[in-house]
PDB file of N, CA and C in Angstrom:
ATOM      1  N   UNK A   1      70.913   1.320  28.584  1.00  0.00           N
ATOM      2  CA  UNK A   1      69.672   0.811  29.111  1.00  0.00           C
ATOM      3  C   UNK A   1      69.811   0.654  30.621  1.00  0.00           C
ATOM      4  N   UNK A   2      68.941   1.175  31.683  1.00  0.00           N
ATOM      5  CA  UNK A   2      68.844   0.984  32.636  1.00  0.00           C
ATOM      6  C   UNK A   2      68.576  -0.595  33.413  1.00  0.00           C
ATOM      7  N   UNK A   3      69.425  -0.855  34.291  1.00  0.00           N
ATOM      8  CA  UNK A   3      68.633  -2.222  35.515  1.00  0.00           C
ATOM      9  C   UNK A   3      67.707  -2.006  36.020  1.00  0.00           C
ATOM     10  N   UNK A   4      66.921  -0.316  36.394  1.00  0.00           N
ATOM     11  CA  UNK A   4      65.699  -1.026  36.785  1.00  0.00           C
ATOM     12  C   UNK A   4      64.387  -0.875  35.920  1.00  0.00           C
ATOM     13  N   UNK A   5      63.682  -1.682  36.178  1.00  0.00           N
ATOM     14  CA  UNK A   5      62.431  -1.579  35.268  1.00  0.00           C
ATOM     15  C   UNK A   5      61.653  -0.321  35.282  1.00  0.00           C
ATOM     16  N   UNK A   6      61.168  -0.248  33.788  1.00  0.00           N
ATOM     17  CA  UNK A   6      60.289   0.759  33.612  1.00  0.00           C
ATOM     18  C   UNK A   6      59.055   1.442  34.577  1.00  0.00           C
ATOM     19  N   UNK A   7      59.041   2.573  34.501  1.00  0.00           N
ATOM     20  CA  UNK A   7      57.688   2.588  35.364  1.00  0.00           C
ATOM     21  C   UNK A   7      56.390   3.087  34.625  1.00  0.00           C
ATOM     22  N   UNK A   8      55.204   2.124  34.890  1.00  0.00           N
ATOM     23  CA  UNK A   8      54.234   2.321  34.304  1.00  0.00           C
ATOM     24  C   UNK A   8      53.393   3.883  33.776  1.00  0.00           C
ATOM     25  N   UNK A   9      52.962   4.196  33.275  1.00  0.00           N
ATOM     26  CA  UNK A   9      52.274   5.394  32.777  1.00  0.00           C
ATOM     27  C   UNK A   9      51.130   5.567  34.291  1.00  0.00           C
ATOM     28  N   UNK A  10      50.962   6.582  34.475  1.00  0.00           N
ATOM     29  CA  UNK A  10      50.014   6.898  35.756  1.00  0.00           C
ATOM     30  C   UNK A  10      48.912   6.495  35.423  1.00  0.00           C
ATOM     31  N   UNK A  11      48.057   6.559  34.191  1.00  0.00           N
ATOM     32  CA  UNK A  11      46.941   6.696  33.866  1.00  0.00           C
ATOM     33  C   UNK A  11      46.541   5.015  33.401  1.00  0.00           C
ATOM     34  N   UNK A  12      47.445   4.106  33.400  1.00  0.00           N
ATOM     35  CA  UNK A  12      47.232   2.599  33.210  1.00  0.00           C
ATOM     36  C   UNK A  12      46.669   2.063  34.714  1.00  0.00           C
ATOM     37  N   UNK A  13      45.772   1.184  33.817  1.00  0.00           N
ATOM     38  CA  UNK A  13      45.177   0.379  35.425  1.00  0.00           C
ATOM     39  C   UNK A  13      45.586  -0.281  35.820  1.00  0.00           C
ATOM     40  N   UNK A  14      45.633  -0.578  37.163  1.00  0.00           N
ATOM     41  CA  UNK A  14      46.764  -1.345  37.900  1.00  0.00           C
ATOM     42  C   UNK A  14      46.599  -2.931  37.610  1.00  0.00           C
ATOM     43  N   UNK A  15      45.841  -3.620  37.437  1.00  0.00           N
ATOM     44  CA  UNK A  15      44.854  -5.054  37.015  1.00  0.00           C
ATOM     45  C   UNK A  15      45.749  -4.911  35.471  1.00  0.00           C
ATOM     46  N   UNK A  16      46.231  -4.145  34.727  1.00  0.00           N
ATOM     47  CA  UNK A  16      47.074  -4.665  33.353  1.00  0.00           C
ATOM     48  C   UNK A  16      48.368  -4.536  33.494  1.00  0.00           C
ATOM     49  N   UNK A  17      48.758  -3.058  34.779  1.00  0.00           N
ATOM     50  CA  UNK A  17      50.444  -3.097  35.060  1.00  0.00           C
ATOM     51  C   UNK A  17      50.452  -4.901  35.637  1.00  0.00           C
ATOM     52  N   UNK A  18      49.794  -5.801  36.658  1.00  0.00           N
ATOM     53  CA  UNK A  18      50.055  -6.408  37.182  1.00  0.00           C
ATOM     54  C   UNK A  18      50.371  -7.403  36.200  1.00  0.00           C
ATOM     55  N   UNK A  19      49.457  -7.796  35.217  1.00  0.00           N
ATOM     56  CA  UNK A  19      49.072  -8.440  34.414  1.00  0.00           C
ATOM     57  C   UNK A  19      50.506  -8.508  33.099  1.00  0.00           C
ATOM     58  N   UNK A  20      51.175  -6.822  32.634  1.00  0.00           N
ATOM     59  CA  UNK A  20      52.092  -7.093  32.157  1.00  0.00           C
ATOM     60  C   UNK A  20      53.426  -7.678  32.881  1.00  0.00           C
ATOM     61  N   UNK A  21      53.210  -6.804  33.810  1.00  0.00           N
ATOM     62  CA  UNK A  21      54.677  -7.480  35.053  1.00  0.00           C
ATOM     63  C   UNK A  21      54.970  -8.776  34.901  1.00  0.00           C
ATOM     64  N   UNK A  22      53.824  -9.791  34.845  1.00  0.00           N
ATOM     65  CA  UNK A  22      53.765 -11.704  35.110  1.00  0.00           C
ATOM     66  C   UNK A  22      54.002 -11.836  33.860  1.00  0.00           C
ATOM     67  N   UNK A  23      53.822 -11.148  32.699  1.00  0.00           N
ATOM     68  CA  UNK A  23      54.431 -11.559  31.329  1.00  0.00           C
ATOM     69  C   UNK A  23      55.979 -11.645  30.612  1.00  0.00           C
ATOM     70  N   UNK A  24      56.354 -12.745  29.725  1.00  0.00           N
ATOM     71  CA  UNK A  24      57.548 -12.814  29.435  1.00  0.00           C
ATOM     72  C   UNK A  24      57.646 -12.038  28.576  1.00  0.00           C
ATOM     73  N   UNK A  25      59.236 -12.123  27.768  1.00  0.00           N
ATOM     74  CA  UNK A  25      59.376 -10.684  27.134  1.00  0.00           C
ATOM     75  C   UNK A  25      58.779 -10.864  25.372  1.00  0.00           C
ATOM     76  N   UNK A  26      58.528 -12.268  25.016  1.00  0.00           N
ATOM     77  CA  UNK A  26      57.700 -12.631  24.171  1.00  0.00           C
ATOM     78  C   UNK A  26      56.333 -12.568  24.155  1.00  0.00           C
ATOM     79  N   UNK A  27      55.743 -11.977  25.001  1.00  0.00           N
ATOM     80  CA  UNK A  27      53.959 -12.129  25.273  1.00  0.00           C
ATOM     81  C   UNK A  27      54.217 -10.623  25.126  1.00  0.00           C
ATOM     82  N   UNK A  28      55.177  -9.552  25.770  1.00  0.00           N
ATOM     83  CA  UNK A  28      55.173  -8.456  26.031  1.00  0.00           C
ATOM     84  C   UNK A  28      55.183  -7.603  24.639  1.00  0.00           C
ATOM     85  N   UNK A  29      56.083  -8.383  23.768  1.00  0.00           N
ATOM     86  CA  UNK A  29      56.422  -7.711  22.435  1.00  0.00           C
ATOM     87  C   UNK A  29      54.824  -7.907  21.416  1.00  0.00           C
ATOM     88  N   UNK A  30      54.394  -9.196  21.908  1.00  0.00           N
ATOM     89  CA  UNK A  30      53.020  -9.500  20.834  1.00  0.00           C
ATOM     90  C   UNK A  30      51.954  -8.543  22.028  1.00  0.00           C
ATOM     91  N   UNK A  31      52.128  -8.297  22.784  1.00  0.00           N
ATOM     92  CA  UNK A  31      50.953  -7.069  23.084  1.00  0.00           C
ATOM     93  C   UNK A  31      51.544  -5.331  22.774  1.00  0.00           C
ATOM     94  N   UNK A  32      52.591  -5.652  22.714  1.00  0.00           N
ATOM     95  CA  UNK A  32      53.147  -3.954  21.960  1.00  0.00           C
ATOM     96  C   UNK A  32      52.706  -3.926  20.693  1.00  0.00           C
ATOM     97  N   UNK A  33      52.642  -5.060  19.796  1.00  0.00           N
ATOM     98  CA  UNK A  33      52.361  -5.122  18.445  1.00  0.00           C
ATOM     99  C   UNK A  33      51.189  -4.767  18.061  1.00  0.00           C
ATOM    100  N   UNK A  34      50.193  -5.291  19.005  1.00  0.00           N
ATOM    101  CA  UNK A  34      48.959  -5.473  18.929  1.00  0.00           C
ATOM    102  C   UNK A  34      48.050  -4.562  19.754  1.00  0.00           C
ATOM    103  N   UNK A  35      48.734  -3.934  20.653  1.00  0.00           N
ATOM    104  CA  UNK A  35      48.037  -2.653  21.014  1.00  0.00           C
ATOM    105  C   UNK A  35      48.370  -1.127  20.079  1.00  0.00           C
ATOM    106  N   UNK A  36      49.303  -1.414  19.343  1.00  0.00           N
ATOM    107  CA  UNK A  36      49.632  -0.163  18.513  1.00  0.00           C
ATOM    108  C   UNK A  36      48.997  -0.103  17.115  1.00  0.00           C
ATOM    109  N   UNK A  37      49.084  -1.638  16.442  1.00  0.00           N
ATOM    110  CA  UNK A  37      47.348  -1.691  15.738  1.00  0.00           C
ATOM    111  C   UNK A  37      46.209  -1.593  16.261  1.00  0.00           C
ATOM    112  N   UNK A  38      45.529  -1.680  17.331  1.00  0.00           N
ATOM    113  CA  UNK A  38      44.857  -1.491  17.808  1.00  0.00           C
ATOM    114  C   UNK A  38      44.355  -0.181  18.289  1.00  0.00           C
ATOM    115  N   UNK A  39      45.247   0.853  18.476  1.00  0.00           N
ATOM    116  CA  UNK A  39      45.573   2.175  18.459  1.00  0.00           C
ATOM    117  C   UNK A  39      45.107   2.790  17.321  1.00  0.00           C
ATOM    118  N   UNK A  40      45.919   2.813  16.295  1.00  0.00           N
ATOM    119  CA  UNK A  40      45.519   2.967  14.923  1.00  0.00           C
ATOM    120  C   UNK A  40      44.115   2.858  14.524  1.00  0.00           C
ATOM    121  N   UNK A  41      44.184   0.950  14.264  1.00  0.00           N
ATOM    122  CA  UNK A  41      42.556   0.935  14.071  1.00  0.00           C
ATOM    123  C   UNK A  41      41.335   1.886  14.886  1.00  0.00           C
ATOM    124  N   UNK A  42      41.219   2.196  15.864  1.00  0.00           N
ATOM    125  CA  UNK A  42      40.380   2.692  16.694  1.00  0.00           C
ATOM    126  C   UNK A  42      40.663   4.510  15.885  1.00  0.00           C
ATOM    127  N   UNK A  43      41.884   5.098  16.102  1.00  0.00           N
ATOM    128  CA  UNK A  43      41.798   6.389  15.760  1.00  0.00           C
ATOM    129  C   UNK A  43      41.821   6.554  14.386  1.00  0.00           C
ATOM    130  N   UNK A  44      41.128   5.662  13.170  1.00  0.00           N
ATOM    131  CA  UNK A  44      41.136   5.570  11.929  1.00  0.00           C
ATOM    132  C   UNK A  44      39.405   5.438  12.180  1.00  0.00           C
ATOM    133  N   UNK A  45      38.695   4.813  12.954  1.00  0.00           N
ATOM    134  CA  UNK A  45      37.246   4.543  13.060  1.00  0.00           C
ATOM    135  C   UNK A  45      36.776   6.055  13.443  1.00  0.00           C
ATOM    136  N   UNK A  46      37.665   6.640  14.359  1.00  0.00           N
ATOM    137  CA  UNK A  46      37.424   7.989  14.953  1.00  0.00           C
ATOM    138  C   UNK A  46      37.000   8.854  13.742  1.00  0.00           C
ATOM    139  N   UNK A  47      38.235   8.958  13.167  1.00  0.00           N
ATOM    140  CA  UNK A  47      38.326  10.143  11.620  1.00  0.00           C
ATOM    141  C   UNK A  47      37.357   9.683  10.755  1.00  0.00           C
ATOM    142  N   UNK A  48      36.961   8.476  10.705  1.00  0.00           N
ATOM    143  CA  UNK A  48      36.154   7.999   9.622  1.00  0.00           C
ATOM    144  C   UNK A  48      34.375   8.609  10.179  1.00  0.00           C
ATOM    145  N   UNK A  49      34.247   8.663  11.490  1.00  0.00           N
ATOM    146  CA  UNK A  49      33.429   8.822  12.284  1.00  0.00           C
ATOM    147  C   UNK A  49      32.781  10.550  12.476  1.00  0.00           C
ATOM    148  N   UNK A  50      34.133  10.816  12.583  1.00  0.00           N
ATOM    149  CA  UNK A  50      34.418  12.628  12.514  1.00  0.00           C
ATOM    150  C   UNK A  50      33.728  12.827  11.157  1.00  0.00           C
ATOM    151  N   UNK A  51      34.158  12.623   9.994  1.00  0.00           N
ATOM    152  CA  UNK A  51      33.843  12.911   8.347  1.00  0.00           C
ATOM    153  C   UNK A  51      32.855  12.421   8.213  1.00  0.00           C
ATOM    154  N   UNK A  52      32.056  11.630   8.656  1.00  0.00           N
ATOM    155  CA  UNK A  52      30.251  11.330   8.507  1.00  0.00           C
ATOM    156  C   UNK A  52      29.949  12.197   9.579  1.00  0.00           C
ATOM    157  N   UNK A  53      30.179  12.357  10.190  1.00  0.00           N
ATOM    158  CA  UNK A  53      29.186  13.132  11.031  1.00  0.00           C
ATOM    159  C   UNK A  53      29.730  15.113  10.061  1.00  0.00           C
ATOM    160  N   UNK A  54      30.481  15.308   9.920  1.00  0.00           N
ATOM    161  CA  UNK A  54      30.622  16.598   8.899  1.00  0.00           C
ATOM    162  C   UNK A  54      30.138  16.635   7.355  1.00  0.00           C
ATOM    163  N   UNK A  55      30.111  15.516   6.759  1.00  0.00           N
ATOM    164  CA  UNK A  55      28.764  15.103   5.494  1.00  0.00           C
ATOM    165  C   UNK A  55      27.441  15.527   6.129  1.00  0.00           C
ATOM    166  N   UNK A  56      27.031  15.149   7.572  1.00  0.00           N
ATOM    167  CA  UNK A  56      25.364  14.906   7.835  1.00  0.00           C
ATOM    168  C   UNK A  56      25.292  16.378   7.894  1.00  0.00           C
ATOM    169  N   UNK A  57      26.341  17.210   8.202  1.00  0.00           N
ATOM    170  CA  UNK A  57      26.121  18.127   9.047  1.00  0.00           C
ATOM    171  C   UNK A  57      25.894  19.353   7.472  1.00  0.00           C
ATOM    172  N   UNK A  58      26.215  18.937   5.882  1.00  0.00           N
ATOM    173  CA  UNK A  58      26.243  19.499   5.002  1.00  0.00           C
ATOM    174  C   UNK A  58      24.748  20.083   4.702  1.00  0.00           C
ATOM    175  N   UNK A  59      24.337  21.142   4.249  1.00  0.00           N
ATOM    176  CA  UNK A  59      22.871  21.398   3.918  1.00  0.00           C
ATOM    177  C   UNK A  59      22.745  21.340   2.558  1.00  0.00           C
ATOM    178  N   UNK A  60      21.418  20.222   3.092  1.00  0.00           N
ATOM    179  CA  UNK A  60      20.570  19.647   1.854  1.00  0.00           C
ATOM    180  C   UNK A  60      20.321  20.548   0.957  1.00  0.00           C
ATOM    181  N   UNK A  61      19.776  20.433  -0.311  1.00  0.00           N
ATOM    182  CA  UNK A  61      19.286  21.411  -1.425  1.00  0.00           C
ATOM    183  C   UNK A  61      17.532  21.076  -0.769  1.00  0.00           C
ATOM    184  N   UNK A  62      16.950  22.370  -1.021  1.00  0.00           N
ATOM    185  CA  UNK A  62      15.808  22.330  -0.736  1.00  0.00           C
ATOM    186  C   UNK A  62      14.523  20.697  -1.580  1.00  0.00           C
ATOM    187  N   UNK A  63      15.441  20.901  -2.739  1.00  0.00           N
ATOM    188  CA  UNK A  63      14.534  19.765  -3.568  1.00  0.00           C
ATOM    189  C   UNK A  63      14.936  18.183  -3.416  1.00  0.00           C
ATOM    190  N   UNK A  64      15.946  17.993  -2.615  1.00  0.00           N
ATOM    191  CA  UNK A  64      16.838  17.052  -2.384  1.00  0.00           C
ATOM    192  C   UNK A  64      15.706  15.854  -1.879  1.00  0.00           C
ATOM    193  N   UNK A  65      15.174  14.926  -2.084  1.00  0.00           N
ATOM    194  CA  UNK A  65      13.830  13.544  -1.583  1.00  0.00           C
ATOM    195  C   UNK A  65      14.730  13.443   0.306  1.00  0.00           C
ATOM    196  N   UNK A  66      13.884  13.096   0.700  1.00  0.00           N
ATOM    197  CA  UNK A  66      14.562  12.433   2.541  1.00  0.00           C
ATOM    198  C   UNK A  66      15.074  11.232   1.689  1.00  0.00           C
ATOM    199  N   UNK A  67      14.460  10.398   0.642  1.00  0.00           N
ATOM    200  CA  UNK A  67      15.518   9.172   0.681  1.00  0.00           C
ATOM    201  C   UNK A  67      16.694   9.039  -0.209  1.00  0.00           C
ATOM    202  N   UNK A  68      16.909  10.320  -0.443  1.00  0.00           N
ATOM    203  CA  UNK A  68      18.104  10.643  -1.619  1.00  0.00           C
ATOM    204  C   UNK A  68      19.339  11.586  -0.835  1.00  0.00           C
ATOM    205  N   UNK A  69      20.802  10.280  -0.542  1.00  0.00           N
ATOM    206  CA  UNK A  69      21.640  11.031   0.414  1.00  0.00           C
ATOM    207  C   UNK A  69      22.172  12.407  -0.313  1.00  0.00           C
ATOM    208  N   UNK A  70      22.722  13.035   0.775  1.00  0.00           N
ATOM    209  CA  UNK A  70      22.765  14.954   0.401  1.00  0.00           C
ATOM    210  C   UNK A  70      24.192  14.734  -0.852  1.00  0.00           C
ATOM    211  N   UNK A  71      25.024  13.737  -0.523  1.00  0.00           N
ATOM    212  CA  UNK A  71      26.326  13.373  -2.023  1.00  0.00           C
ATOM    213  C   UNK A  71      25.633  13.762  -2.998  1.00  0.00           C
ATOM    214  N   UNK A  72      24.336  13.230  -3.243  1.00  0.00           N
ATOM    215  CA  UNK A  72      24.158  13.189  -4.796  1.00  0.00           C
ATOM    216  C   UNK A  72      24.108  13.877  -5.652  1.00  0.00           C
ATOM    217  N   UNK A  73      24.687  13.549  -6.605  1.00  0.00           N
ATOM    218  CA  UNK A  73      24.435  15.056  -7.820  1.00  0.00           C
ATOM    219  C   UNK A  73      23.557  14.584  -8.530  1.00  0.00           C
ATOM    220  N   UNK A  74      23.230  15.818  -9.251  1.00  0.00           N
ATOM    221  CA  UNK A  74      22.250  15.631 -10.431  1.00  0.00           C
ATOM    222  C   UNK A  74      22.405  15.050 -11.811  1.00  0.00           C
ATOM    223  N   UNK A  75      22.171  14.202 -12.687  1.00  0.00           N
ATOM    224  CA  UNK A  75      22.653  13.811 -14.105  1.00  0.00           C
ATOM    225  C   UNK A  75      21.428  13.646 -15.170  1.00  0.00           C
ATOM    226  N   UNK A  76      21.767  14.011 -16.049  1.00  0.00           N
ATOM    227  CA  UNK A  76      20.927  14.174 -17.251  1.00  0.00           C
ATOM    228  C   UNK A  76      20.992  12.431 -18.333  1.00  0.00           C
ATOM    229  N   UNK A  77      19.594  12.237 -18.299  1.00  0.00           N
ATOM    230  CA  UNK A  77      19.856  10.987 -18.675  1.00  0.00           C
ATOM    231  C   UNK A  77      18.677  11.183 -20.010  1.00  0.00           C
ATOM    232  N   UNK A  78      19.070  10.577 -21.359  1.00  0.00           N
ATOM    233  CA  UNK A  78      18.130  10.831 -22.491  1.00  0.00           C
ATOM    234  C   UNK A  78      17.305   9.645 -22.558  1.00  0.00           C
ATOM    235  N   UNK A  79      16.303   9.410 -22.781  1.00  0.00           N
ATOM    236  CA  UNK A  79      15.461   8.403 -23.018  1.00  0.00           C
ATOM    237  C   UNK A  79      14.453   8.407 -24.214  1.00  0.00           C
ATOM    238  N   UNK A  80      14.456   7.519 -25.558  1.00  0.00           N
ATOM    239  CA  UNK A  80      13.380   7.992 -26.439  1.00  0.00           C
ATOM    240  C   UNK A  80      13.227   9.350 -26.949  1.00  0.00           C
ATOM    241  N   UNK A  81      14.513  10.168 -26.844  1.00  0.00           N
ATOM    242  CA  UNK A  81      14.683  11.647 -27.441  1.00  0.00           C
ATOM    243  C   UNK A  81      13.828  12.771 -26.504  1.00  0.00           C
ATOM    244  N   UNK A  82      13.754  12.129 -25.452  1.00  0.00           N
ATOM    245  CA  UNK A  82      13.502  12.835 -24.176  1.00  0.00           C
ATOM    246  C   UNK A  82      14.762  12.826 -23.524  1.00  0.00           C
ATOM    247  N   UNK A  83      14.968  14.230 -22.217  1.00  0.00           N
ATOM    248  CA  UNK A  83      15.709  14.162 -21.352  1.00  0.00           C
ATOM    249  C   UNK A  83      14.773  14.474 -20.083  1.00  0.00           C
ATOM    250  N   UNK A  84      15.673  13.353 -19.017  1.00  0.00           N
ATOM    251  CA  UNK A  84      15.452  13.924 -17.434  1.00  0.00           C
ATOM    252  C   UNK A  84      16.499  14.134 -16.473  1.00  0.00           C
ATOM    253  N   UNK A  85      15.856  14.745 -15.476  1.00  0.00           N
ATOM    254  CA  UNK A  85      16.808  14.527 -14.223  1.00  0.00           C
ATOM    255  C   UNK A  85      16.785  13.446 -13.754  1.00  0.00           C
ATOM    256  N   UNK A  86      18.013  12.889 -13.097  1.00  0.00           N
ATOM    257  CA  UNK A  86      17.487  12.380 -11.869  1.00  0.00           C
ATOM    258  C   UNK A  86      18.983  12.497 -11.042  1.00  0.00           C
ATOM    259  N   UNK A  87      18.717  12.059  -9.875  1.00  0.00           N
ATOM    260  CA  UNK A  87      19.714  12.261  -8.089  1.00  0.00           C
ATOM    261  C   UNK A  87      20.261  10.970  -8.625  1.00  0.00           C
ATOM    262  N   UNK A  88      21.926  11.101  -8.418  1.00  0.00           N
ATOM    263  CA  UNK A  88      22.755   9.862  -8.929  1.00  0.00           C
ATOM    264  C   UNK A  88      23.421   9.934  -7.749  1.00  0.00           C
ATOM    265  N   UNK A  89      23.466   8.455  -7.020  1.00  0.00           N
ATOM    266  CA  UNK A  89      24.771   8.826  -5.774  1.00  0.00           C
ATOM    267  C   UNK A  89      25.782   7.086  -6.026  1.00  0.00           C
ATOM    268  N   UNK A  90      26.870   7.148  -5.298  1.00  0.00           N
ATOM    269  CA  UNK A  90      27.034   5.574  -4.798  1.00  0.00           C
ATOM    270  C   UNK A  90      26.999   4.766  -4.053  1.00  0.00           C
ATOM    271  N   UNK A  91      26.658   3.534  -4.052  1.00  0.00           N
ATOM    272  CA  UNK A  91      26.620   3.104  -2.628  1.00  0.00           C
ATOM    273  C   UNK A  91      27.099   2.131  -2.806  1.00  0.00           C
ATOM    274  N   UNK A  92      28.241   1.505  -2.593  1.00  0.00           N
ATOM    275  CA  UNK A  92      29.645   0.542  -2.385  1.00  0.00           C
ATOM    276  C   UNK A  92      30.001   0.709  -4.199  1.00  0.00           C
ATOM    277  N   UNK A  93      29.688  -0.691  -4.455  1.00  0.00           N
ATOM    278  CA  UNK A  93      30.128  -0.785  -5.814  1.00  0.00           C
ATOM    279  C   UNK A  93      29.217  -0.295  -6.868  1.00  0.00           C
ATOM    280  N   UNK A  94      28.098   0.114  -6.455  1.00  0.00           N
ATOM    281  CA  UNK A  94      26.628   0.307  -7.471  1.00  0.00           C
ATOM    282  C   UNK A  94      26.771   2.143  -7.404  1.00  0.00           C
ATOM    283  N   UNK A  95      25.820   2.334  -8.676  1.00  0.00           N
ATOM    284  CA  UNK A  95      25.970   3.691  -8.145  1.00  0.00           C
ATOM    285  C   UNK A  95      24.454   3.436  -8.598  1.00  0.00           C
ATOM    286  N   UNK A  96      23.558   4.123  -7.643  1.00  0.00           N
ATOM    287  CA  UNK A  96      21.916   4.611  -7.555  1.00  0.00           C
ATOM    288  C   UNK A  96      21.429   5.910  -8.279  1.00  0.00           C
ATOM    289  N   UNK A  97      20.484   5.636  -8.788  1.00  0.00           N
ATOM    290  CA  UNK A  97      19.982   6.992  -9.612  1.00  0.00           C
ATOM    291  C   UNK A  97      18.316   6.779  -9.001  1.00  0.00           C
ATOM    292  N   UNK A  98      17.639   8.438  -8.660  1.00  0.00           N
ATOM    293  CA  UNK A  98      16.245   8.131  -8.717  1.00  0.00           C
ATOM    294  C   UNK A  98      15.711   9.653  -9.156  1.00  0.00           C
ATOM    295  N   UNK A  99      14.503   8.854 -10.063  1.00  0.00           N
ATOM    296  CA  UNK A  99      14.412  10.428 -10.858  1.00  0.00           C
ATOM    297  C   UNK A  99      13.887  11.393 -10.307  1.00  0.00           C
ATOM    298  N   UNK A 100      14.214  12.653 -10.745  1.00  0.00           N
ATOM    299  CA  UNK A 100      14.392  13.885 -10.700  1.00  0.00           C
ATOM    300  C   UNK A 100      12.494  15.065 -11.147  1.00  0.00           C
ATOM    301  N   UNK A 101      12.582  14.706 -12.702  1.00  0.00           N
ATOM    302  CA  UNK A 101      12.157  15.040 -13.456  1.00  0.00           C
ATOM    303  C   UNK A 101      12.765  15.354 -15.038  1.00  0.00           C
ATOM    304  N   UNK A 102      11.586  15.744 -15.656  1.00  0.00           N
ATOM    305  CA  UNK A 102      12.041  16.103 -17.052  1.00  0.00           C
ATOM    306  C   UNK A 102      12.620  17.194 -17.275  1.00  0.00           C
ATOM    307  N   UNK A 103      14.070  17.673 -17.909  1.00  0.00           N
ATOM    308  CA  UNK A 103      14.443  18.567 -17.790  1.00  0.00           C
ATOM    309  C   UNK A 103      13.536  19.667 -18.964  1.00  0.00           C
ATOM    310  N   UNK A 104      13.195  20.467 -18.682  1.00  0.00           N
ATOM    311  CA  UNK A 104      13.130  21.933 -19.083  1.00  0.00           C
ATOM    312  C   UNK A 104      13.723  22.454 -20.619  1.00  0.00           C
ATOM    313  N   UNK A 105      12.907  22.042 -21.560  1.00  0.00           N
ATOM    314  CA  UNK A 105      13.849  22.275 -22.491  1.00  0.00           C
ATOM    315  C   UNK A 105      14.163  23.810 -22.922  1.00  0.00           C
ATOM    316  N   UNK A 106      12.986  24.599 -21.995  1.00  0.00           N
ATOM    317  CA  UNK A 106      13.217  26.420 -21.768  1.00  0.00           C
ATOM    318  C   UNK A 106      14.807  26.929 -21.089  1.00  0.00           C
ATOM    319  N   UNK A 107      15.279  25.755 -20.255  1.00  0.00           N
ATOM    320  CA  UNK A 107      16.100  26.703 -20.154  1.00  0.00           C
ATOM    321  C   UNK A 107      17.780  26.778 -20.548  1.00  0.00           C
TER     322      UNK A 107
END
């Protein structure tokens, strides 16, 4: 290990080099900790951010409602010895269904 101190990254602002400099080596270690979660968290919001915006970017089915997200699939649900469609998606813990129509018993 070297005697003299590290030298800052070029691209750090000088107002936080100053700011770490006046810090002990216990304040220094709880901001290493906490800027590298902080790191993380942020480039985990990114990817999460990236993958909704590549869902929006998926094309709708022509019959798809504006208030029925593009996830949803279709499911066959019997009622009274009838069947229909309807658009099934989830949304947290629930999963949403809204109908479709009656399926076709032609085909």
């Amino acid at each position: 290990m070297s005697y003299e101190p590290p030298t800052p990254p070029a691209n750090l602002p000088t107002e936080i080099v100053n700011t770490l400099n006046e810090s002990d080596p216990e304040q220094l270690r709880d901001v290493a900790t906490y800027t590298e979660a902080l790191a993380e968290h942020k480039e985990r919001e990114t990817r999460l951010e990236e993958s909704a915006d590549q869902e929006e970017v998926e094309e709708r089915p022509d019959d798809l409602p504006d208030d029925v997200p593009a996830k949803a699939t279709i499911t066959i649900k019997e009622i009274n010895d009838n069947r229909y469609y309807y658009w099934q998606w989830r949304e947290g813990d629930t999963v949403t269904s809204k109908y479709k129509g009656p399926v076709n018993p032609n085909e």
